[in-house]
Each structure stands twice: as C-alpha cells, then as structure tokens.
Protein backbone atom coordinates (compact mmCIF):
# COMPACT_ATOMS: atom_id res chain seq x y z
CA UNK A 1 0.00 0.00 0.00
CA UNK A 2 1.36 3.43 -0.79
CA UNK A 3 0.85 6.64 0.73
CA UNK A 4 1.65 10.04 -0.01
CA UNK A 5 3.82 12.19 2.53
CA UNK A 6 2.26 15.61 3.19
CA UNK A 7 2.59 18.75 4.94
CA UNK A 8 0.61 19.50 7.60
CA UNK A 9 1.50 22.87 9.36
CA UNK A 10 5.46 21.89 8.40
CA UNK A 11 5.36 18.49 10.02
CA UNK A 12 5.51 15.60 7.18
CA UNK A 13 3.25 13.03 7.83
CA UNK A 14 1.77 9.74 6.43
CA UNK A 15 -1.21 8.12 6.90
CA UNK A 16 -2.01 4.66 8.47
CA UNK A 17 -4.44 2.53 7.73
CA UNK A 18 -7.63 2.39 9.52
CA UNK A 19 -8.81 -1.02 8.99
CA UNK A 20 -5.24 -2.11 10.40
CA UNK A 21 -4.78 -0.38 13.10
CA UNK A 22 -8.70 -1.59 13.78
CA UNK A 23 -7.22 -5.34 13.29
CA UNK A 24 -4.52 -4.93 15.56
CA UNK A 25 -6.33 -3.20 18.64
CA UNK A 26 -5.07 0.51 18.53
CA UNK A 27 -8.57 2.23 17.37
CA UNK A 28 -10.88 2.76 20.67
CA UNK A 29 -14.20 0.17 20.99
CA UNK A 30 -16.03 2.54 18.64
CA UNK A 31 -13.27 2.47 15.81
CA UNK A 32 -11.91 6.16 16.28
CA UNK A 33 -8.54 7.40 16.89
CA UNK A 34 -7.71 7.85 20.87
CA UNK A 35 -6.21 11.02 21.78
CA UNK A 36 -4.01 9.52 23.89
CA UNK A 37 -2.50 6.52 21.95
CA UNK A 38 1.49 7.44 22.06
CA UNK A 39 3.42 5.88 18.86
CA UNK A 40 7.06 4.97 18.22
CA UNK A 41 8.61 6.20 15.50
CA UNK A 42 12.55 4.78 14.31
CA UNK A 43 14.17 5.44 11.78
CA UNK A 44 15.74 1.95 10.76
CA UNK A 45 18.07 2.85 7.82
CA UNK A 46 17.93 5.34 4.77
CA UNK A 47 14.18 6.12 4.48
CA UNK A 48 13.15 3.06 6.08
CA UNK A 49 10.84 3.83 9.38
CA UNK A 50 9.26 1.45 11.44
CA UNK A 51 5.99 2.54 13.85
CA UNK A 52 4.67 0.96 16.93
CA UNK A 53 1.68 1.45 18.97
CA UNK A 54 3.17 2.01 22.52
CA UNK A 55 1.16 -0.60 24.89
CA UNK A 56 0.78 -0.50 28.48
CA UNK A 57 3.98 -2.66 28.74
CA UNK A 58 6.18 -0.24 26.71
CA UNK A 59 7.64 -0.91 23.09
CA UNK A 60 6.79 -4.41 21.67
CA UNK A 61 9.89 -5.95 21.05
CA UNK A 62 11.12 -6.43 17.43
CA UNK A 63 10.98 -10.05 17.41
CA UNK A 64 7.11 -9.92 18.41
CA UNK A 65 7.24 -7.84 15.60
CA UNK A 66 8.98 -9.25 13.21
CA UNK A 67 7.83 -12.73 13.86
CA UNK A 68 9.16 -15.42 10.67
C-alpha cells in the first residue's frame, strides 16, 4: 500500500491505515482514533521507518514484531 507524505503545518506526515490499526487493537471500541495513543517512531536505515503502537507494557519488542 502506498501513501503520499504531506505537509501539515510543516510536520511531514503519512497516513495509516484504519482497517489495520482496527485489526490490531489501537482504534478505541467505537473504531476512532484515541487522543491519547502514544506511537514509536525509528528510523531503521535510509528512508526506512518502522511505527509501533506504545502498549501499556512499553515498546513491543522487534521479534514480536517481526515474527518469521
């Protein structure tokens, strides 16, 4: 899936996907956004960025992840 960066106010930003982030627990019980959801952002190499959902343990690690 591809998304276009944009400026918003001078901040880049990209947009995630709703359904996904649905799938995997971040939205609130009625599907929106929560105002308080804190996300990770890394930069992992040369314009590679990885986001996670911070949880009420902290970071998942990358091998929860990244599971093969």
């Amino acid at each position: 899936m591809f998304r276009t960066l944009r400026n918003h106010d001078g901040t880049p930003l990209v947009a995630l996907d709703r359904d996904e982030l649905q799938m995997d627990g971040v939205l609130d019980g009625q599907g929106a956004v929560p105002d308080d959801q804190p996300m990770h952002i890394q930069r992992v190499g040369k314009a590679c960025y990885l986001v996670r959902a911070v949880n009420e343990d902290g970071l998942p690690d990358l091998d929860e992840v990244f599971r093969l």
